[in-house]
PDB file of N, CA and C in Angstrom:
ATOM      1  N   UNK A   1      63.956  29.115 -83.013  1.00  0.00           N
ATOM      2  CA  UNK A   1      63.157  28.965 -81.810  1.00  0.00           C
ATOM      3  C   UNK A   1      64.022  28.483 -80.644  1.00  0.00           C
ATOM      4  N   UNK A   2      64.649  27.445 -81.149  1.00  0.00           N
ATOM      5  CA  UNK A   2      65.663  27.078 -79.714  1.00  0.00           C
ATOM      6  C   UNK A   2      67.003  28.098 -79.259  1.00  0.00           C
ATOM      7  N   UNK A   3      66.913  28.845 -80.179  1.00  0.00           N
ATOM      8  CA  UNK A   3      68.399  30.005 -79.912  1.00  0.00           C
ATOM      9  C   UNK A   3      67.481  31.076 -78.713  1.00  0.00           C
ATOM     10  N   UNK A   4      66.117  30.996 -79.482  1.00  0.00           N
ATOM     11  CA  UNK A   4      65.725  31.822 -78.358  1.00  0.00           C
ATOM     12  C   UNK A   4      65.199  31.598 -76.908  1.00  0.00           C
ATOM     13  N   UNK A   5      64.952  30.328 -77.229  1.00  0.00           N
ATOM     14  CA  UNK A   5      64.599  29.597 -75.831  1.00  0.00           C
ATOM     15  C   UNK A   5      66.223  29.712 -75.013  1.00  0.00           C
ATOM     16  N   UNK A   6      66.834  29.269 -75.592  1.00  0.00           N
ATOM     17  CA  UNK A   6      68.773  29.529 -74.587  1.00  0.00           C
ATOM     18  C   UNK A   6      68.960  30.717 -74.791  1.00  0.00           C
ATOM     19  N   UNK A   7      68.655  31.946 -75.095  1.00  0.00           N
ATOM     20  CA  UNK A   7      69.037  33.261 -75.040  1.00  0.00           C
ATOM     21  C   UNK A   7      69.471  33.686 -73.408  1.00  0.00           C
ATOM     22  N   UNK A   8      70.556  33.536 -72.968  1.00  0.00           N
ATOM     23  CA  UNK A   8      71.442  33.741 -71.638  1.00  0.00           C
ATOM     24  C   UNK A   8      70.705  35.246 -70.694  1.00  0.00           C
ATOM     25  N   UNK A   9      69.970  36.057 -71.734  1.00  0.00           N
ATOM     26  CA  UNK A   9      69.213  37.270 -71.412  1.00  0.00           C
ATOM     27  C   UNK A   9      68.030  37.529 -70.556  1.00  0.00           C
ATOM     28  N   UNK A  10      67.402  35.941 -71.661  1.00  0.00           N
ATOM     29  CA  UNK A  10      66.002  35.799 -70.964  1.00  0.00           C
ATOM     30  C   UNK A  10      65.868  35.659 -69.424  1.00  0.00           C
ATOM     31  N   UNK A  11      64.606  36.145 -69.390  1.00  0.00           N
ATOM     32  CA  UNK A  11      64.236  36.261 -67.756  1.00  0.00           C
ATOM     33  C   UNK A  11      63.291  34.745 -67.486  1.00  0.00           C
ATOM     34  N   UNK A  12      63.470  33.819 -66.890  1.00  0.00           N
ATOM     35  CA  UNK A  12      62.591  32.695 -66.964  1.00  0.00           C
ATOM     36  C   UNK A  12      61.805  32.855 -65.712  1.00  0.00           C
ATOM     37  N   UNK A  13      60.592  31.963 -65.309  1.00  0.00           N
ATOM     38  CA  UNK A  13      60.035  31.885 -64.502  1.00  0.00           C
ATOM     39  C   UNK A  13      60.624  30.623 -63.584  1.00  0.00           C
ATOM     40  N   UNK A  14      60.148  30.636 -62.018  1.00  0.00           N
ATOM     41  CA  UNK A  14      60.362  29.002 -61.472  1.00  0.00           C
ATOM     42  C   UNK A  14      60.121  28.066 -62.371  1.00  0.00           C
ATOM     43  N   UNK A  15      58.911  27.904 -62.270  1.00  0.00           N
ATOM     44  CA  UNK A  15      58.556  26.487 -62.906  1.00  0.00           C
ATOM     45  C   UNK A  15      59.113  26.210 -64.581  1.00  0.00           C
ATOM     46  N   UNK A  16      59.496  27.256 -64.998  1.00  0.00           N
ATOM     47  CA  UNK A  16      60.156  27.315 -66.225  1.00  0.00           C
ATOM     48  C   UNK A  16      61.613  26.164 -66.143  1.00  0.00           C
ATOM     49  N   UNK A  17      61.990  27.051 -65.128  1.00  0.00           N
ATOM     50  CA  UNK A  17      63.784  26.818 -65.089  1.00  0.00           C
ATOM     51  C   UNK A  17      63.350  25.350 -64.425  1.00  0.00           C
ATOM     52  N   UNK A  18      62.429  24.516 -63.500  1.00  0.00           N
ATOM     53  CA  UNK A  18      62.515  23.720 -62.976  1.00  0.00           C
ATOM     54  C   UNK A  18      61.996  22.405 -63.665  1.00  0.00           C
ATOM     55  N   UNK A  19      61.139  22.879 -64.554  1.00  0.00           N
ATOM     56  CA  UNK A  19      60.791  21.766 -65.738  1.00  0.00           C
ATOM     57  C   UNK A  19      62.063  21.828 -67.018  1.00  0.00           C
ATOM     58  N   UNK A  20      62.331  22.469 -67.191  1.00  0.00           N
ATOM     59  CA  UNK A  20      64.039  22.349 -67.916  1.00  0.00           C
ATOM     60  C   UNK A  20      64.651  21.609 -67.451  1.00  0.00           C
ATOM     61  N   UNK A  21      65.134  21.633 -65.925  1.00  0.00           N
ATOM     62  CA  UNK A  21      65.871  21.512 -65.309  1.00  0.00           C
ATOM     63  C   UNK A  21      65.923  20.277 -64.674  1.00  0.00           C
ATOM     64  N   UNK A  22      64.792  19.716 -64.600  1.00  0.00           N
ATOM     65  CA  UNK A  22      64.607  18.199 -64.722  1.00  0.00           C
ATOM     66  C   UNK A  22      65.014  17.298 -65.704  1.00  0.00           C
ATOM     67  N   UNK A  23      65.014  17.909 -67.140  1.00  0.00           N
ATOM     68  CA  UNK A  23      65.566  16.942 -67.782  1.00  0.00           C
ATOM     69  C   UNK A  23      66.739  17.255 -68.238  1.00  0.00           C
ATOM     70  N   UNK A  24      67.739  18.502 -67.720  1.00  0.00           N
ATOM     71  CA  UNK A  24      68.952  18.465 -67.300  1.00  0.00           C
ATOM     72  C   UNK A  24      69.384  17.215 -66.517  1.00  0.00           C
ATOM     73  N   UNK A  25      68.732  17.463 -65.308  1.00  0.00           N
ATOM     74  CA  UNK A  25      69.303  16.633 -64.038  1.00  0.00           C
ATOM     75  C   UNK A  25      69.006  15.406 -64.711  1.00  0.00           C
ATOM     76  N   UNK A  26      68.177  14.897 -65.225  1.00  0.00           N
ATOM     77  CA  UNK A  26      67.708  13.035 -66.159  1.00  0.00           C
ATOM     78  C   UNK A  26      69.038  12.294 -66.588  1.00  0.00           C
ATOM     79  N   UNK A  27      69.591  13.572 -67.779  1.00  0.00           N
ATOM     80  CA  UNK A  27      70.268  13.284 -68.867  1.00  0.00           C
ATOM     81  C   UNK A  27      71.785  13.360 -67.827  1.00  0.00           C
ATOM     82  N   UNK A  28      72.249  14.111 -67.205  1.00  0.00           N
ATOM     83  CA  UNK A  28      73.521  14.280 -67.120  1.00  0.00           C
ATOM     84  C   UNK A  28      73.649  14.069 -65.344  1.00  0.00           C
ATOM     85  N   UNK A  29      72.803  14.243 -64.524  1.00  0.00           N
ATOM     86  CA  UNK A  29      73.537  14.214 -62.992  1.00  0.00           C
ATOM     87  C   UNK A  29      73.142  12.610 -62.101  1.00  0.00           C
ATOM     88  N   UNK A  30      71.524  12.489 -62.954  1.00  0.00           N
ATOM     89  CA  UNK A  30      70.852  11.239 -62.200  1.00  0.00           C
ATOM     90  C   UNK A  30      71.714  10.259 -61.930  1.00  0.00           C
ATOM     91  N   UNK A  31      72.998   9.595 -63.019  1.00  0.00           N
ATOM     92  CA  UNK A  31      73.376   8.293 -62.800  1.00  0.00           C
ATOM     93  C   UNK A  31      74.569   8.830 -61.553  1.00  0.00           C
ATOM     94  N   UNK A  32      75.055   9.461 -61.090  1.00  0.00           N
ATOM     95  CA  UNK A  32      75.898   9.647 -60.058  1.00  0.00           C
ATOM     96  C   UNK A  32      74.880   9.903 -58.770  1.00  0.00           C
ATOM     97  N   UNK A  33      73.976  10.967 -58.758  1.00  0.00           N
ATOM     98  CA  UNK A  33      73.632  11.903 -57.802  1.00  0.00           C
ATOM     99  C   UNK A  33      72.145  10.932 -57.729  1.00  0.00           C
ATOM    100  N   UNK A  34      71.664  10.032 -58.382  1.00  0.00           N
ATOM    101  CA  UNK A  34      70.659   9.602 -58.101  1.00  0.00           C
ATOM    102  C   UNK A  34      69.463  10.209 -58.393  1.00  0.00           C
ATOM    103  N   UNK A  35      68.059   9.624 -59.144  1.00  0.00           N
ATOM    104  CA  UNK A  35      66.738  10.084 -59.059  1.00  0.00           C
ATOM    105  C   UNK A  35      66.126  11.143 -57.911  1.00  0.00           C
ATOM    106  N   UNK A  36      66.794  10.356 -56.630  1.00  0.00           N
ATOM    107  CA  UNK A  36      65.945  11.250 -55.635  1.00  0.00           C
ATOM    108  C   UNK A  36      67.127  11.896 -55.218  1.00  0.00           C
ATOM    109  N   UNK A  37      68.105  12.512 -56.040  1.00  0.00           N
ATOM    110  CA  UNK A  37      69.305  13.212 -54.771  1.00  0.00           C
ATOM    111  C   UNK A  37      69.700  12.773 -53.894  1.00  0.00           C
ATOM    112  N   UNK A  38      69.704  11.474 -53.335  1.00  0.00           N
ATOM    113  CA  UNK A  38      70.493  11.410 -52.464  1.00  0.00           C
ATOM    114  C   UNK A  38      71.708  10.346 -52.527  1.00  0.00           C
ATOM    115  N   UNK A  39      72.283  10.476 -53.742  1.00  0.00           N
ATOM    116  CA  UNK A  39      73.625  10.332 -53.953  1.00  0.00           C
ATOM    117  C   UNK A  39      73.902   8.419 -53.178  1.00  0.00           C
ATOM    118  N   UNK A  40      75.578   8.652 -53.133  1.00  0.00           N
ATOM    119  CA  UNK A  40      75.579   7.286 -53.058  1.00  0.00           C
ATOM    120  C   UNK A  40      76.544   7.103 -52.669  1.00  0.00           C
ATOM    121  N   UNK A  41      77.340   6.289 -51.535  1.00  0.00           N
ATOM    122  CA  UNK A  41      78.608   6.175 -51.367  1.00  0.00           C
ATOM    123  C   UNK A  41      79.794   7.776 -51.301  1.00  0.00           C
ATOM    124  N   UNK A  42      80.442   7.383 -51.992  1.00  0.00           N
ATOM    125  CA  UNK A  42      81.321   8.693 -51.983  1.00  0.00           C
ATOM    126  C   UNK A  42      80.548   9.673 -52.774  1.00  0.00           C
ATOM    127  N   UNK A  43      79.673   9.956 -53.579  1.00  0.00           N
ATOM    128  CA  UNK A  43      78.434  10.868 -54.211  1.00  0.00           C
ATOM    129  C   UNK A  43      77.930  11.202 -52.880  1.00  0.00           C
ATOM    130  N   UNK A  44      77.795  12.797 -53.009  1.00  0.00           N
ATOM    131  CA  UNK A  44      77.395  13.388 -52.447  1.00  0.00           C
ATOM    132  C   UNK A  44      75.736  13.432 -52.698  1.00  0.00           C
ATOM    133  N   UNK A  45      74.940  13.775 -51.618  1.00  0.00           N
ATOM    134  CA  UNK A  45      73.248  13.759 -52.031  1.00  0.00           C
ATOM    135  C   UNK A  45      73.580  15.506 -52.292  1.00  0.00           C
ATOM    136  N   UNK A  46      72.223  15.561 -53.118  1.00  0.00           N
ATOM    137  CA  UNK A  46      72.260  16.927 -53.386  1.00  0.00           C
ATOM    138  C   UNK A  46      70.484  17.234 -52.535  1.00  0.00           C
ATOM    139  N   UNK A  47      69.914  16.332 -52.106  1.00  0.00           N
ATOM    140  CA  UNK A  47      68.955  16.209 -51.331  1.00  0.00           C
ATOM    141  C   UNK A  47      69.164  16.909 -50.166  1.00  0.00           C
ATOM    142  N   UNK A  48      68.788  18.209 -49.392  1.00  0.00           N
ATOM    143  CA  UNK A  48      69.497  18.555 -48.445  1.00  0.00           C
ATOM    144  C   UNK A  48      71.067  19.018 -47.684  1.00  0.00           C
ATOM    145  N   UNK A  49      71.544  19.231 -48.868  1.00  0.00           N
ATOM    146  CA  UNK A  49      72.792  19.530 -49.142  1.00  0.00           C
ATOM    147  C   UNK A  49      72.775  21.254 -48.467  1.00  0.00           C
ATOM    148  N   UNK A  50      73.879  21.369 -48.027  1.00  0.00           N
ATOM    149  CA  UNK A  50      74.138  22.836 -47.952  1.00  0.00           C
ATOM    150  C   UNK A  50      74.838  23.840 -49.055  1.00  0.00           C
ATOM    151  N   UNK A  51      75.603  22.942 -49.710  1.00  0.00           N
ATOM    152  CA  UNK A  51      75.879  23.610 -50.620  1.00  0.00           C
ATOM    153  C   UNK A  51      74.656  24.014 -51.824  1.00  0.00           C
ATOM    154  N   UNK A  52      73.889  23.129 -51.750  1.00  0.00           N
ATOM    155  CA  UNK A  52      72.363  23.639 -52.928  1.00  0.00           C
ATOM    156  C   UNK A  52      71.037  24.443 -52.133  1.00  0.00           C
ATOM    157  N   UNK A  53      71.599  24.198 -51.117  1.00  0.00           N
ATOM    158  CA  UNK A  53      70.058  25.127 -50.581  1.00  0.00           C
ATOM    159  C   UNK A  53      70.925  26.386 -49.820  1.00  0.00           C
ATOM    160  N   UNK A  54      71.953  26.457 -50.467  1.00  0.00           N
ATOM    161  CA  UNK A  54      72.910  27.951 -49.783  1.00  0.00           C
ATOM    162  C   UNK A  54      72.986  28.922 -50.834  1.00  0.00           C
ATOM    163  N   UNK A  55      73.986  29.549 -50.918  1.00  0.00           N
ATOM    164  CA  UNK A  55      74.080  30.886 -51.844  1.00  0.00           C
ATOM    165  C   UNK A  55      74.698  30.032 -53.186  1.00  0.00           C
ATOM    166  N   UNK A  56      74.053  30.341 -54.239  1.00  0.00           N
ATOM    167  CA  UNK A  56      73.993  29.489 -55.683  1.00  0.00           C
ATOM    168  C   UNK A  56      75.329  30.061 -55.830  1.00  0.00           C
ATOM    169  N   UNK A  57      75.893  30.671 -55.362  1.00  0.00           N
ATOM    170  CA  UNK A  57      77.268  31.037 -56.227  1.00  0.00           C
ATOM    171  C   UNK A  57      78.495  29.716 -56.036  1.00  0.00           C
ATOM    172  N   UNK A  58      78.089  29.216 -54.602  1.00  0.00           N
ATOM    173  CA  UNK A  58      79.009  27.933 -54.696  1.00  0.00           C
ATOM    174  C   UNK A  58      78.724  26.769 -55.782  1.00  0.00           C
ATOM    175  N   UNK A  59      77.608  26.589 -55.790  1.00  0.00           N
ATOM    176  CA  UNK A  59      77.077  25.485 -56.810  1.00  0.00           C
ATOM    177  C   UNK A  59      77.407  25.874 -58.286  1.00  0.00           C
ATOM    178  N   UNK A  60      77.021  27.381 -58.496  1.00  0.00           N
ATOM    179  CA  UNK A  60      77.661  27.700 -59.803  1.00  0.00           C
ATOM    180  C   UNK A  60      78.814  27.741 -59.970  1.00  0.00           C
ATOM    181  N   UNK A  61      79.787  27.979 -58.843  1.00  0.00           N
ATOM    182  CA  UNK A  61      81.420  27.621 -59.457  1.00  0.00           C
ATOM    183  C   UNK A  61      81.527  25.692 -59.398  1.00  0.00           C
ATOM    184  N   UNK A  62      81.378  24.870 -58.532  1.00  0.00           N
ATOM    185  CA  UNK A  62      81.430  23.434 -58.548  1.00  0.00           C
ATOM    186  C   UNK A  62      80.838  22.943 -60.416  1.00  0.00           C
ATOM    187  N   UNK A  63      79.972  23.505 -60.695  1.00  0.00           N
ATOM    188  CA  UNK A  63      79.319  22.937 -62.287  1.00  0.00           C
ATOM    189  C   UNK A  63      80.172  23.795 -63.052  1.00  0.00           C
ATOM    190  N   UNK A  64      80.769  24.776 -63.102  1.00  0.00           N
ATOM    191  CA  UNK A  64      81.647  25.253 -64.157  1.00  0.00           C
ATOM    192  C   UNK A  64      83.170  24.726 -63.662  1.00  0.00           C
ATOM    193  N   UNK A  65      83.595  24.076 -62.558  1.00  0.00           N
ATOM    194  CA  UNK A  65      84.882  24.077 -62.242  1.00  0.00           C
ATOM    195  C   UNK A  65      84.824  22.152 -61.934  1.00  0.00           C
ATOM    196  N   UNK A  66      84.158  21.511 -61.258  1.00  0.00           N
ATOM    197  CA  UNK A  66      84.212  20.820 -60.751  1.00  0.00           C
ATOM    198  C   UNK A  66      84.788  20.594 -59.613  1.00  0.00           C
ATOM    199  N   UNK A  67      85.031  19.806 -59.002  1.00  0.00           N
ATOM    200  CA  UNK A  67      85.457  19.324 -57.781  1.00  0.00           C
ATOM    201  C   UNK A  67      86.106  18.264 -57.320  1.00  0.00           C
ATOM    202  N   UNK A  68      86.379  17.882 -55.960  1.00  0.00           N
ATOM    203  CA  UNK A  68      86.986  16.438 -55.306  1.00  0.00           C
ATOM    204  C   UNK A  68      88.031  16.024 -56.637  1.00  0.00           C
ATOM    205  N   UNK A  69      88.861  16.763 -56.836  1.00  0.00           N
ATOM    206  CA  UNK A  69      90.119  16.219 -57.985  1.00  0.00           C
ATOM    207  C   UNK A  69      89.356  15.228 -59.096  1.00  0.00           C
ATOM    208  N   UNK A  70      87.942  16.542 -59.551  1.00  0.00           N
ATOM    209  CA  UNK A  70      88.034  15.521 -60.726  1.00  0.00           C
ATOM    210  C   UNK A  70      86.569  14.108 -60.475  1.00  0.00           C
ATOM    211  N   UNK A  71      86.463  14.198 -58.975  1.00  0.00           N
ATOM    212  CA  UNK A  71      85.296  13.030 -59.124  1.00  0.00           C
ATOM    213  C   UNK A  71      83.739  14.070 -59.164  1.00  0.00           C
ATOM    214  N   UNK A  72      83.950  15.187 -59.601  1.00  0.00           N
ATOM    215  CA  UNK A  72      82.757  15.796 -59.864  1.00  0.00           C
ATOM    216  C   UNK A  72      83.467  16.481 -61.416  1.00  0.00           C
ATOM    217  N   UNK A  73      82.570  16.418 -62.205  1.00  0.00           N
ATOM    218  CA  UNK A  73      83.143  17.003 -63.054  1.00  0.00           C
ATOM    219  C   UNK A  73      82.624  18.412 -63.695  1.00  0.00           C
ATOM    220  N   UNK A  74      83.609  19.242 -64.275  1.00  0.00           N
ATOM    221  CA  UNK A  74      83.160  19.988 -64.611  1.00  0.00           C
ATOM    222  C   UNK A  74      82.026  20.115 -66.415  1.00  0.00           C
ATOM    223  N   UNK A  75      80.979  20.900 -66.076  1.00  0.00           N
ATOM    224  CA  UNK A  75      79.632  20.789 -66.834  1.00  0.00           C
ATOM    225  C   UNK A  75      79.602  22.392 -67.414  1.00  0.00           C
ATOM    226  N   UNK A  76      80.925  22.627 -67.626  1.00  0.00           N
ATOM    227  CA  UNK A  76      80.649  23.865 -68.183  1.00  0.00           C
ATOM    228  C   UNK A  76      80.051  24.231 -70.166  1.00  0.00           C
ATOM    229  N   UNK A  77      80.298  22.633 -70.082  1.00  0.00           N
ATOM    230  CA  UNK A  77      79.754  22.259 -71.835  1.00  0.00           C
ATOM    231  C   UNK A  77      78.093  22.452 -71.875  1.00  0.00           C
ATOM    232  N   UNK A  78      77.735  22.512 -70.821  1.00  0.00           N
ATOM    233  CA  UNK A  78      76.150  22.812 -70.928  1.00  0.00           C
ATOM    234  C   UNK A  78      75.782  24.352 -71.038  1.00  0.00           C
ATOM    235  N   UNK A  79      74.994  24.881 -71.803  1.00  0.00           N
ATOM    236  CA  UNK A  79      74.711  26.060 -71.961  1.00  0.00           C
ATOM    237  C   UNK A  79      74.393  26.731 -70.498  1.00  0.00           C
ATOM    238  N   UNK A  80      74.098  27.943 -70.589  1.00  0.00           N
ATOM    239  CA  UNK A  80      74.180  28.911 -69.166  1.00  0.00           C
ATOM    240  C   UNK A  80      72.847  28.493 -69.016  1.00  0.00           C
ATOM    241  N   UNK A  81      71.743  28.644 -69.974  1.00  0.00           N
ATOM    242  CA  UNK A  81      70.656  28.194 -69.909  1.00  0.00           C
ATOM    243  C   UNK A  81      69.815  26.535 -68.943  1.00  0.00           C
ATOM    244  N   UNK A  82      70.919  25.569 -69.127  1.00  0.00           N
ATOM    245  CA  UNK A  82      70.740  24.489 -69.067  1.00  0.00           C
ATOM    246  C   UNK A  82      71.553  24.405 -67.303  1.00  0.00           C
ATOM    247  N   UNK A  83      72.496  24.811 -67.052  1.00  0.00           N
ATOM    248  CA  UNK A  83      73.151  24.945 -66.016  1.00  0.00           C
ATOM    249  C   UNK A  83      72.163  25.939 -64.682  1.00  0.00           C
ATOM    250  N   UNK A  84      71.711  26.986 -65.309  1.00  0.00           N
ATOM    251  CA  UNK A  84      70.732  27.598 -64.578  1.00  0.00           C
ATOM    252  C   UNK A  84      69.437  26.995 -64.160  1.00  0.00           C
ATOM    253  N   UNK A  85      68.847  26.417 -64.807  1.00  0.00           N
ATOM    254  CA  UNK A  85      68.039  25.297 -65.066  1.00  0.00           C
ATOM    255  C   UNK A  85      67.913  23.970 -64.267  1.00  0.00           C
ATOM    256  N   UNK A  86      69.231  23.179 -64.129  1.00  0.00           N
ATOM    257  CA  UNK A  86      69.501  22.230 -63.301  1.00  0.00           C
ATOM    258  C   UNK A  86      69.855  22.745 -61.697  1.00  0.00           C
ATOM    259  N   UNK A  87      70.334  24.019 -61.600  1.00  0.00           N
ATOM    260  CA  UNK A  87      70.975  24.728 -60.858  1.00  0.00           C
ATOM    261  C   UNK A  87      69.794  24.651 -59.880  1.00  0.00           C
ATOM    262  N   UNK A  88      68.448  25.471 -60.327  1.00  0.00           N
ATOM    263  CA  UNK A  88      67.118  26.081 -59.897  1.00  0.00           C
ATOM    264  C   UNK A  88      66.681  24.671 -59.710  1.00  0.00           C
ATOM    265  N   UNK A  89      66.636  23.787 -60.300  1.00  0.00           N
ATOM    266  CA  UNK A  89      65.691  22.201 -60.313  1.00  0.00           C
ATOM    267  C   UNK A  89      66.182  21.646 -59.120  1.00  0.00           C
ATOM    268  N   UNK A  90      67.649  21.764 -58.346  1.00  0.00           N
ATOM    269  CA  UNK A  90      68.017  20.997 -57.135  1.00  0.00           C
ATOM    270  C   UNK A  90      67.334  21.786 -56.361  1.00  0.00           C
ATOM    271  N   UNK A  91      67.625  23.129 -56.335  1.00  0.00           N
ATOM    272  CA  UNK A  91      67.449  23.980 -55.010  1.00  0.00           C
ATOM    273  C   UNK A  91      65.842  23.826 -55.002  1.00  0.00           C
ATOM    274  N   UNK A  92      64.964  23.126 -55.688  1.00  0.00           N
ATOM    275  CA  UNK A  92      63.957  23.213 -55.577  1.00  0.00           C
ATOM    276  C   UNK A  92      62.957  21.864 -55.744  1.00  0.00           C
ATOM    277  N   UNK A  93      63.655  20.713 -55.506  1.00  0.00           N
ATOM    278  CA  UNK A  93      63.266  19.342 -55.526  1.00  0.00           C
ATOM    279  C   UNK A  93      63.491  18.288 -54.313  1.00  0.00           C
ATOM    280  N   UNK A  94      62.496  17.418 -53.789  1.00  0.00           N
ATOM    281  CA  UNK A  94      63.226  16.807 -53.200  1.00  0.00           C
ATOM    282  C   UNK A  94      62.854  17.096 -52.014  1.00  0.00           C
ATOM    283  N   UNK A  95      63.756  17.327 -50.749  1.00  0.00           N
ATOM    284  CA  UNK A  95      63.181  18.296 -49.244  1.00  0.00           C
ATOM    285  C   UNK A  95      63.802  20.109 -49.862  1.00  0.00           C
ATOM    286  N   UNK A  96      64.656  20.243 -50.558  1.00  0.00           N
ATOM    287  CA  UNK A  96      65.283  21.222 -51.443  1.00  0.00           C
ATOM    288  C   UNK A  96      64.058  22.120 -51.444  1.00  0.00           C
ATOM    289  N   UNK A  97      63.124  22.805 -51.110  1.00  0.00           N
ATOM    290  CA  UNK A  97      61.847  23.750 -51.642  1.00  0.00           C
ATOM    291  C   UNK A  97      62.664  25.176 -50.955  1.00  0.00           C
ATOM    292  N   UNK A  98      63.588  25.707 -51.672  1.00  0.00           N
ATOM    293  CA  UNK A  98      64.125  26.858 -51.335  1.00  0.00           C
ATOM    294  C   UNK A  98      63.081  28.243 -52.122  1.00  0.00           C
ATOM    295  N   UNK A  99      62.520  27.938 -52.893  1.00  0.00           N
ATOM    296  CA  UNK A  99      61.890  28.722 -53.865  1.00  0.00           C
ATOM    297  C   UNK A  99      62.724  29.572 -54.325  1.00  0.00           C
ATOM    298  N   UNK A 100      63.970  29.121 -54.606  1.00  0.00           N
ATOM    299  CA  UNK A 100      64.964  30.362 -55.176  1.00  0.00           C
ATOM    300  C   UNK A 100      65.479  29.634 -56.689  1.00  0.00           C
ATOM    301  N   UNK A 101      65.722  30.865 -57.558  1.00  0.00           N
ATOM    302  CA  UNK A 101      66.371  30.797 -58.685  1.00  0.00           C
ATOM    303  C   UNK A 101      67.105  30.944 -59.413  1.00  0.00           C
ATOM    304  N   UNK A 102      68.142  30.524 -60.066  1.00  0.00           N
ATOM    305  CA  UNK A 102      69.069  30.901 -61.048  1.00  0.00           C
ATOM    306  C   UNK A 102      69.049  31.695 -62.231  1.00  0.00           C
ATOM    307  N   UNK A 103      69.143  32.596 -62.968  1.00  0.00           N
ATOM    308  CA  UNK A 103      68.641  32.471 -64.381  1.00  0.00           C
ATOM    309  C   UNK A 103      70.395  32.659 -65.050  1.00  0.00           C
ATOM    310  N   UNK A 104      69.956  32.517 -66.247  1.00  0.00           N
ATOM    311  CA  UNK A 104      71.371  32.314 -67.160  1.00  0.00           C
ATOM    312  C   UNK A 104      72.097  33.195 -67.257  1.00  0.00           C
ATOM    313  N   UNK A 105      71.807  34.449 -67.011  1.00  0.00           N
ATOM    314  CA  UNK A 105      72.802  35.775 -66.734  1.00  0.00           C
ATOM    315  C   UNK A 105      73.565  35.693 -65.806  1.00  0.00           C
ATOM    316  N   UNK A 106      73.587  34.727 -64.513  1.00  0.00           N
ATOM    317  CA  UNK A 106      74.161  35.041 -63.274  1.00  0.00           C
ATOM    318  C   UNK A 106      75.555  33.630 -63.810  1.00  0.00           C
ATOM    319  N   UNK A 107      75.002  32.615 -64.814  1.00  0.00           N
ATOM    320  CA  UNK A 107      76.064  31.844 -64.893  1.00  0.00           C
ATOM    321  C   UNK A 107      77.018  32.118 -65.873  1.00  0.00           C
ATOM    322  N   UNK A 108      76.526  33.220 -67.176  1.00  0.00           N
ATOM    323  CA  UNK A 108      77.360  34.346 -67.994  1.00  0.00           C
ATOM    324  C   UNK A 108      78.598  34.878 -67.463  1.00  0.00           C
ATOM    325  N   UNK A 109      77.413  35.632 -66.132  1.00  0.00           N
ATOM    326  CA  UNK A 109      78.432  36.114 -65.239  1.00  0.00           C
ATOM    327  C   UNK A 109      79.432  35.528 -64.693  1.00  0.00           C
ATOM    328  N   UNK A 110      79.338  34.618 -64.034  1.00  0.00           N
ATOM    329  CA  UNK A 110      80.072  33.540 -63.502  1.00  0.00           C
ATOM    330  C   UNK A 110      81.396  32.686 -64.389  1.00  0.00           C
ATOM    331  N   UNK A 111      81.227  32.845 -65.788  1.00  0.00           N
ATOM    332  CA  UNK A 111      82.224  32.017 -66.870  1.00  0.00           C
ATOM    333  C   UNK A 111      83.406  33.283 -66.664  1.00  0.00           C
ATOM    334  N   UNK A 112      83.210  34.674 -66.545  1.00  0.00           N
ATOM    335  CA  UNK A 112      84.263  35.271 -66.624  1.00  0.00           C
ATOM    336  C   UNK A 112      85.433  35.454 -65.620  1.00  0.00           C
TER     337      UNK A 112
END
């Protein structure tokens, strides 16, 4: 059941990828990036950010590559599923209401 729930193929809905994607963001971004996105000191907010409410392809290389030498790190250990997921949950939380989405094929794409 869970191989098929992460199947990189599947087509998800918003609210799919954005209730995932919340407890992506819980487990792994909250203690840097903060509950409400807006970051902290040298943490960037992801609250109004241009890079998350712009073309997902930047955000999808920053989570597979990381950034700032290292003070963002790279999250490419998270499934495409889970990355798509958190991906869709910023661009859509917060003042963030882009109504746009990721799904796990585009971050497949993106590993090569």
């Amino acid at each position: 059941m869970a191989a098929l729930a992460d199947d990189p193929a599947k087509e998800w809905k918003l609210d799919e990828l954005v209730a995932r994607g919340e407890k992506v963001y819980a487990a792994n971004c909250a203690a840097c990036h903060r509950p409400d996105g807006k970051g902290a000191g040298p943490i960037k907010a992801l609250d109004g950010s241009e890079i998350v409410v712009s073309d997902p392809a930047k955000q999808i290389h920053i989570l597979l590559n990381g950034a700032a030498n290292g003070a963002m790190p790279s999250w490419k250990a998270l499934s495409d599923t889970e990355l798509a997921a958190v991906i869709t949950y910023t661009k859509n939380s917060w003042s963030n209401k882009t109504g746009k989405l990721v799904q796990p094929a585009e971050i497949v794409a993106a590993r090569k």
